[in-house]
C-alpha atoms as a PDB file:
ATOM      1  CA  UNK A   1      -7.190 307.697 158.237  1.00  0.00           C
ATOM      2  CA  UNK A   2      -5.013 308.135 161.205  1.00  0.00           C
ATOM      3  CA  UNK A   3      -3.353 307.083 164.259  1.00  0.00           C
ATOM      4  CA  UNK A   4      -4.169 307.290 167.778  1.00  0.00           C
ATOM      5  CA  UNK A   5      -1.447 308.039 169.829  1.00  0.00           C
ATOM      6  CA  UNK A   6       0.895 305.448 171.269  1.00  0.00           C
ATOM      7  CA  UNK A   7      -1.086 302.497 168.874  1.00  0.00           C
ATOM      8  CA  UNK A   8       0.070 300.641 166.457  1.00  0.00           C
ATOM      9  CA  UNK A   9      -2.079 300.241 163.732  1.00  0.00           C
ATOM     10  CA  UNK A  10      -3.944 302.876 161.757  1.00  0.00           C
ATOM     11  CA  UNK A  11      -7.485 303.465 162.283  1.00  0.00           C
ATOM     12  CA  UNK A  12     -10.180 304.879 159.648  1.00  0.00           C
ATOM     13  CA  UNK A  13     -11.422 308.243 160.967  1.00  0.00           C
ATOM     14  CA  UNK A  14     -13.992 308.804 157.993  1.00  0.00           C
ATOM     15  CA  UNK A  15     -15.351 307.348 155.096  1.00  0.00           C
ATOM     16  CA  UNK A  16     -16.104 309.097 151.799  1.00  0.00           C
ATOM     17  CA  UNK A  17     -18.185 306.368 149.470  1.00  0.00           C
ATOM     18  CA  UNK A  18     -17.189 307.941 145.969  1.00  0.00           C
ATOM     19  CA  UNK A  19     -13.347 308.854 145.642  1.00  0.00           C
ATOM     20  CA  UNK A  20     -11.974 312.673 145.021  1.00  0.00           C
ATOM     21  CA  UNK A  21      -8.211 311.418 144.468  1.00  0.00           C
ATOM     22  CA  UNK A  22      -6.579 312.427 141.214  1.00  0.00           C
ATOM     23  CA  UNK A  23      -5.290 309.160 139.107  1.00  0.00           C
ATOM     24  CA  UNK A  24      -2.176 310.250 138.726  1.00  0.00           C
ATOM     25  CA  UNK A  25      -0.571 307.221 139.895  1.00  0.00           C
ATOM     26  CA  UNK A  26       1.869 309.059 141.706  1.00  0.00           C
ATOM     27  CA  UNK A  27       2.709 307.611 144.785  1.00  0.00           C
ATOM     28  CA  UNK A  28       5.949 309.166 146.135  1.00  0.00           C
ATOM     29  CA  UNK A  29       8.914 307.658 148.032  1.00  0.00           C
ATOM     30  CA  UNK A  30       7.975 308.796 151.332  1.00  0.00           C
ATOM     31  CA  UNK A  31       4.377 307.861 150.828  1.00  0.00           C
ATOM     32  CA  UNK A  32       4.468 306.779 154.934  1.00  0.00           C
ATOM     33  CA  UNK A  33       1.105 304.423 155.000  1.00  0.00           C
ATOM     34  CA  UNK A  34       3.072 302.095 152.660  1.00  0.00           C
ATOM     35  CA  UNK A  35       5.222 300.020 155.379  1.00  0.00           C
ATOM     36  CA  UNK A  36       7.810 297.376 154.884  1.00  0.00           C
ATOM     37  CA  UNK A  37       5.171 294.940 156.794  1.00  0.00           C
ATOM     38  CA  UNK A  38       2.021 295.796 154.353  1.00  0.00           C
ATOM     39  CA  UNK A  39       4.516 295.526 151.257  1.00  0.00           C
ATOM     40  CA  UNK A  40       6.382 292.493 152.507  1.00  0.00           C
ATOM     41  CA  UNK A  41       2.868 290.007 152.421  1.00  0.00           C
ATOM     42  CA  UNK A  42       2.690 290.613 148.684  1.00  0.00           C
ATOM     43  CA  UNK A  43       6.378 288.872 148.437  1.00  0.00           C
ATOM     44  CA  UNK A  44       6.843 286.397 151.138  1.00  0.00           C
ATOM     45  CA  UNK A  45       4.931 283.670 148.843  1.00  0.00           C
ATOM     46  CA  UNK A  46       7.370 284.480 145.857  1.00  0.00           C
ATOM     47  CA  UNK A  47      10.689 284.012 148.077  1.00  0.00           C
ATOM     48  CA  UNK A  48       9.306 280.348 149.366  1.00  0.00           C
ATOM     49  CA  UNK A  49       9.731 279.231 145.669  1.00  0.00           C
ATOM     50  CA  UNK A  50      12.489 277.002 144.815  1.00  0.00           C
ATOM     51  CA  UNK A  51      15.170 278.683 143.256  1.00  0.00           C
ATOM     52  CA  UNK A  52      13.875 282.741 143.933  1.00  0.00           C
ATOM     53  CA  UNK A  53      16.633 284.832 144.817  1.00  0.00           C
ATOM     54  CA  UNK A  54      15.207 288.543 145.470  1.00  0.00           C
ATOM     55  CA  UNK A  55      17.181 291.631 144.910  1.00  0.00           C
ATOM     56  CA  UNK A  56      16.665 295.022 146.092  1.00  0.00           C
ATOM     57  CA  UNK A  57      16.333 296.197 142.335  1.00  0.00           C
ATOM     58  CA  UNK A  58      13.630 293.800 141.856  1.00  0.00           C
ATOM     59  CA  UNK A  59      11.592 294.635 144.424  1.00  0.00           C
ATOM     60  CA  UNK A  60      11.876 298.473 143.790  1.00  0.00           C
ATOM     61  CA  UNK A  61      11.086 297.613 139.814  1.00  0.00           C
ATOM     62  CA  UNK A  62       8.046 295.126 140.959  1.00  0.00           C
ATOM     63  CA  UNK A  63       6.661 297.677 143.235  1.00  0.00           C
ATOM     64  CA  UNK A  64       6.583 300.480 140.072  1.00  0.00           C
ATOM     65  CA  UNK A  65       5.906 298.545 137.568  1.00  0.00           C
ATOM     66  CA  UNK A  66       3.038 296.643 139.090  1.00  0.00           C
ATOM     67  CA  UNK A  67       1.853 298.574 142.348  1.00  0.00           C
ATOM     68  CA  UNK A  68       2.812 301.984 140.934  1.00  0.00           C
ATOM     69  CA  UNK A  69       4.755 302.777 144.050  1.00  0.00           C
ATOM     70  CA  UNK A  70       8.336 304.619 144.282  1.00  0.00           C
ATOM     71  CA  UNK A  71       9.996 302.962 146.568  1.00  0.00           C
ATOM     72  CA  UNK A  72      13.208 304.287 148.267  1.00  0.00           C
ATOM     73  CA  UNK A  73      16.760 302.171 148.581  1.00  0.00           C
ATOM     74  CA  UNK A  74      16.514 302.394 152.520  1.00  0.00           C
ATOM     75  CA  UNK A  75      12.455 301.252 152.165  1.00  0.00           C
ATOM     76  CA  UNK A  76      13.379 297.950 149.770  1.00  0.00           C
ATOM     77  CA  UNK A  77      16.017 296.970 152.174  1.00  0.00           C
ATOM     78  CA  UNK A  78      13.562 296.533 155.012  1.00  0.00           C
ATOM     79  CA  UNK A  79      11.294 295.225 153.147  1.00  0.00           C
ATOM     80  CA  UNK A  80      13.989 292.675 152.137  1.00  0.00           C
ATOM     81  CA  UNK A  81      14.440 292.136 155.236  1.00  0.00           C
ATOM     82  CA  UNK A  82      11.237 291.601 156.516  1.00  0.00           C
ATOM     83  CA  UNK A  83      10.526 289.239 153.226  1.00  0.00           C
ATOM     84  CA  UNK A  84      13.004 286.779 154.489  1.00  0.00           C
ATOM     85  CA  UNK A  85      12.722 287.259 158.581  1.00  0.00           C
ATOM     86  CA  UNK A  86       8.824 286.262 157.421  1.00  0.00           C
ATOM     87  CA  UNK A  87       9.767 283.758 154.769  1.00  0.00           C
ATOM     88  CA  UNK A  88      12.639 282.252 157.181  1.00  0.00           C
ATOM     89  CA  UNK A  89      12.408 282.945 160.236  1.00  0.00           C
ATOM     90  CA  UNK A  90      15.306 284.512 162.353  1.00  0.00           C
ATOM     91  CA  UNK A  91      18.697 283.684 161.145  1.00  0.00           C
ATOM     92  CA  UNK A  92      19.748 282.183 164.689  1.00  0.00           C
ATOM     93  CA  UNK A  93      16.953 280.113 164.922  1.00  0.00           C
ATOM     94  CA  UNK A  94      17.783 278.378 161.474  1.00  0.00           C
ATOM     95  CA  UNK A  95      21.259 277.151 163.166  1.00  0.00           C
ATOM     96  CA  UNK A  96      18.597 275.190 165.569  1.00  0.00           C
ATOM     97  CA  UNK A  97      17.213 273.594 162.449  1.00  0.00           C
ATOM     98  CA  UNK A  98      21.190 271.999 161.507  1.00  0.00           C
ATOM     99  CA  UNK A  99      20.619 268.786 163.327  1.00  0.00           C
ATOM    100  CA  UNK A 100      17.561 268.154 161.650  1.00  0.00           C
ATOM    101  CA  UNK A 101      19.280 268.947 157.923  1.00  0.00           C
ATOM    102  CA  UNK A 102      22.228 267.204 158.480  1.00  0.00           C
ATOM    103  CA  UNK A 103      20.296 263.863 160.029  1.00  0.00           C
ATOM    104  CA  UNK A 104      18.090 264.029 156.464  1.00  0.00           C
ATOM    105  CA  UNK A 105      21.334 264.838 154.603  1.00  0.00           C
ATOM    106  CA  UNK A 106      23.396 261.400 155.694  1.00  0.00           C
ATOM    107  CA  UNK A 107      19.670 259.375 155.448  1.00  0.00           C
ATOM    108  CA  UNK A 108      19.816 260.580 151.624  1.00  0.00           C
ATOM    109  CA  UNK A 109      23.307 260.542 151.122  1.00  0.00           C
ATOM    110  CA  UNK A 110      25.302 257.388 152.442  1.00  0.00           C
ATOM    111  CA  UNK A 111      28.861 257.918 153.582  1.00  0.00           C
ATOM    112  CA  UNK A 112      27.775 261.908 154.546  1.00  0.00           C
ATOM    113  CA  UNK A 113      30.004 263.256 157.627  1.00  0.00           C
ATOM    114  CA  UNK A 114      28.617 265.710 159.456  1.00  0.00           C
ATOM    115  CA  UNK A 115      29.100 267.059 163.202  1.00  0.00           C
ATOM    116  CA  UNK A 116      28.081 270.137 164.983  1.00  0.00           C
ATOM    117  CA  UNK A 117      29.362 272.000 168.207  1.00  0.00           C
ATOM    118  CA  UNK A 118      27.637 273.824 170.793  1.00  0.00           C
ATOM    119  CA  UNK A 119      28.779 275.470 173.458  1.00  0.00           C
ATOM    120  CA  UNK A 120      27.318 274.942 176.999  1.00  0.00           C
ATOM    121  CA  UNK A 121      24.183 276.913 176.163  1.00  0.00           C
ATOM    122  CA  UNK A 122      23.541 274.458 172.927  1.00  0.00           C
ATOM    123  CA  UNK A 123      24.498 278.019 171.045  1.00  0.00           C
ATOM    124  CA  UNK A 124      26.321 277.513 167.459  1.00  0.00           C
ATOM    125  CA  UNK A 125      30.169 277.233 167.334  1.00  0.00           C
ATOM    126  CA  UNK A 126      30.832 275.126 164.241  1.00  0.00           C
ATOM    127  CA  UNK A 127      29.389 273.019 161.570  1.00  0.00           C
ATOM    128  CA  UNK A 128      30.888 270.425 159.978  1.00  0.00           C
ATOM    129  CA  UNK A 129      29.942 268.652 156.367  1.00  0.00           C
ATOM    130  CA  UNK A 130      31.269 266.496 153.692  1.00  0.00           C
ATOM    131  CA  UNK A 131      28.872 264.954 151.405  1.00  0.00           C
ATOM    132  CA  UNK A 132      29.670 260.908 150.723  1.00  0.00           C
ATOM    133  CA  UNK A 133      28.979 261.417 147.059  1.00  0.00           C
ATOM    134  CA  UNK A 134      32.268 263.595 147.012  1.00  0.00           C
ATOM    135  CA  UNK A 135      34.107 262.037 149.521  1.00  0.00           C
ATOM    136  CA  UNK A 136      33.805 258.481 147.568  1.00  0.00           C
ATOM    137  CA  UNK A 137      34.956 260.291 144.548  1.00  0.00           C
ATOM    138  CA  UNK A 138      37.932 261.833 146.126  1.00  0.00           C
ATOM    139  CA  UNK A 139      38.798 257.898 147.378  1.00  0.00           C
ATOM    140  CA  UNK A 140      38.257 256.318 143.957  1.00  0.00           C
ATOM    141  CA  UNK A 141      39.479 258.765 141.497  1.00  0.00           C
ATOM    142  CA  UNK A 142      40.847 262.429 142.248  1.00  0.00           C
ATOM    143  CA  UNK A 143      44.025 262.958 142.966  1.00  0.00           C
ATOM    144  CA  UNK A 144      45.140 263.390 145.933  1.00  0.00           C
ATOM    145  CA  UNK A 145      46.267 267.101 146.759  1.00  0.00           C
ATOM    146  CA  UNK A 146      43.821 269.030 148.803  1.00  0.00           C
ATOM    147  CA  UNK A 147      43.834 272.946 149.301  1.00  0.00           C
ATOM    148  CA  UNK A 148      42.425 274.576 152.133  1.00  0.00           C
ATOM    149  CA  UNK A 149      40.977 277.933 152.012  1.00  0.00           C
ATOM    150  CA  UNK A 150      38.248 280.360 153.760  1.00  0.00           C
ATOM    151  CA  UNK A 151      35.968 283.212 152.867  1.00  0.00           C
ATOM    152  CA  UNK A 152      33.912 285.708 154.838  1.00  0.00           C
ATOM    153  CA  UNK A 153      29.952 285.510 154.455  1.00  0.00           C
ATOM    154  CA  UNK A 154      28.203 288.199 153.087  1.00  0.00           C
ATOM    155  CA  UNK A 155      25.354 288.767 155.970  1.00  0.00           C
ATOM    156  CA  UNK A 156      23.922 290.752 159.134  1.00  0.00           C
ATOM    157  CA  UNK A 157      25.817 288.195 161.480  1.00  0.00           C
ATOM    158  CA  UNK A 158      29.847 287.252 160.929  1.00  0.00           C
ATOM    159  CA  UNK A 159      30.516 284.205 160.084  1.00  0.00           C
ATOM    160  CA  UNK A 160      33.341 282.234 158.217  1.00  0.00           C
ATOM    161  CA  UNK A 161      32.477 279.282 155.256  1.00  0.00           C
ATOM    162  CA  UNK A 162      35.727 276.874 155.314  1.00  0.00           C
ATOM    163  CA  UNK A 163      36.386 274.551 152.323  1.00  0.00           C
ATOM    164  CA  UNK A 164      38.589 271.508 151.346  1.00  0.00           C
ATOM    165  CA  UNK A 165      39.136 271.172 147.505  1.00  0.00           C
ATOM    166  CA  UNK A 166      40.902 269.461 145.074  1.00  0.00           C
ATOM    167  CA  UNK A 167      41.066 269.243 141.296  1.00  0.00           C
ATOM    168  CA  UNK A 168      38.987 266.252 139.220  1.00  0.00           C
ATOM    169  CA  UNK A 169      40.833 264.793 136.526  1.00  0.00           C
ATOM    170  CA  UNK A 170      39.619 267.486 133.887  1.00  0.00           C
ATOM    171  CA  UNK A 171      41.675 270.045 136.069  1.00  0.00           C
ATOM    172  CA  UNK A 172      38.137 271.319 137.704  1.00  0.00           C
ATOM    173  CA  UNK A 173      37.737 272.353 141.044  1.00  0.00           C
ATOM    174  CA  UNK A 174      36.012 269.271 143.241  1.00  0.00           C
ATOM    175  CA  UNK A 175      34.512 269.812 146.674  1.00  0.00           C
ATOM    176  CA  UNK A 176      35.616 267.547 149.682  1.00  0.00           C
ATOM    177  CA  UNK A 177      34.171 269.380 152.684  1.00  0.00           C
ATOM    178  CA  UNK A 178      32.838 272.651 154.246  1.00  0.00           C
ATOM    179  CA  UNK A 179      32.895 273.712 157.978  1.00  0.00           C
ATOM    180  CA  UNK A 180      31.142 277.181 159.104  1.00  0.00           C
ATOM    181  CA  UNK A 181      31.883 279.326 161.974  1.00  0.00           C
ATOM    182  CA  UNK A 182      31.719 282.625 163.218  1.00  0.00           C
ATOM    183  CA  UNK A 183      35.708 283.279 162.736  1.00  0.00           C
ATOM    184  CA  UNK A 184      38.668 282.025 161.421  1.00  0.00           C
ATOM    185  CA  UNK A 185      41.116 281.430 164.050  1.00  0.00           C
ATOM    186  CA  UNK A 186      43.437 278.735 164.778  1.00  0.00           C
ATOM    187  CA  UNK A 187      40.763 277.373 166.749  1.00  0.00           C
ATOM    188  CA  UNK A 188      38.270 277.043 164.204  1.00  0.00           C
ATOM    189  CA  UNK A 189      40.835 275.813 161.537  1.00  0.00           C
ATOM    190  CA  UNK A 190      41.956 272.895 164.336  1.00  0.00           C
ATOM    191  CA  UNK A 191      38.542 271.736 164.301  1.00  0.00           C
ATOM    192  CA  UNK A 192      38.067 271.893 160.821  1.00  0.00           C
ATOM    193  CA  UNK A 193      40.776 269.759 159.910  1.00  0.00           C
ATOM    194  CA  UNK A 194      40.628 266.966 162.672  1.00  0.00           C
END
């Protein structure tokens, strides 16, 4: 098996009917015909399941445990990220999908707020939501003392999750709103809070 200069994909160069390979099942790291792509299609079905969250540690256990494959770190994170590029799509196209989700959100959740802005090429500046469930609950019986507060997402892409809270009667933490952007900046925060 081999590959033809300035292709692609691999091509079979000869064929040998009964196999001469020793069975010791040991694949090494840098085995190179093992590529995130080929690995990826045996995962991509186990990521669309509700409630999957994969982890580099995971996949590099799966693979040995089940495949018989060493993988490397750097080799599981592409694979990762080829899992969930194929499982997802690309992470800017998913902002495209927001109107969509929010419409179905305030159709299944009366009293919902949401808004989105866009700048003049319809590109992603801020998102805007507060579900009616917890905005009906802050009206009839939380008190009335909200904090503010913001964290940094954990991703390829910066971005910025802002949050409204206040405490339930029990003294528990009780979501109003959240609002995403790429940074926080007096801008974003004016937005936010209008």
């Amino acid at each position: 098996m081999g590959k033809l200069k300035n292709e692609t994909y691999w091509h079979v160069k000869s064929f040998v009917k009964e196999h001469t390979c020793s069975d010791s099942g040991n694949c090494n790291v840098d085995f190179k015909p093992v590529s995130s792509y080929v690995i990826g299609e045996l995962f991509v079905r186990k990521v669309t399941d509700p409630g999957c969250i994969i982890r580099l540690k995971d996949i590099i256990f799966e693979m040995k445990d089940v495949h018989d494959i060493a993988l490397s770190y750097n080799k599981a994170y592409k694979l990762k990220d080829h899992i969930l590029h194929k499982a997802f799509s690309d992470l800017w196209e998913s902002f495209k999908m927001l109107p969509a989700f929010f419409y179905m959100l305030e159709q299944s959740n009366l009293g919902t707020i949401t808004k989105i802005e866009t700048d003049s090429q319809n590109r992603f500046i801020y998102g805007f939501m507060a579900l009616g469930a917890c905005v009906e609950g802050f009206n009839i019986v939380i008190r009335p003392v909200i904090a503010i507060d913001a964290t940094h997402l954990k991703a390829k892409t910066i971005g910025v999750l802002l949050v409204t809270v206040c405490k339930d009667g029990n003294e528990m933490i009780y979501p109003l709103a959240f609002g995403f952007t790429n940074s926080e900046c007096k801008e974003s925060w004016t937005w936010f809070l209008k």
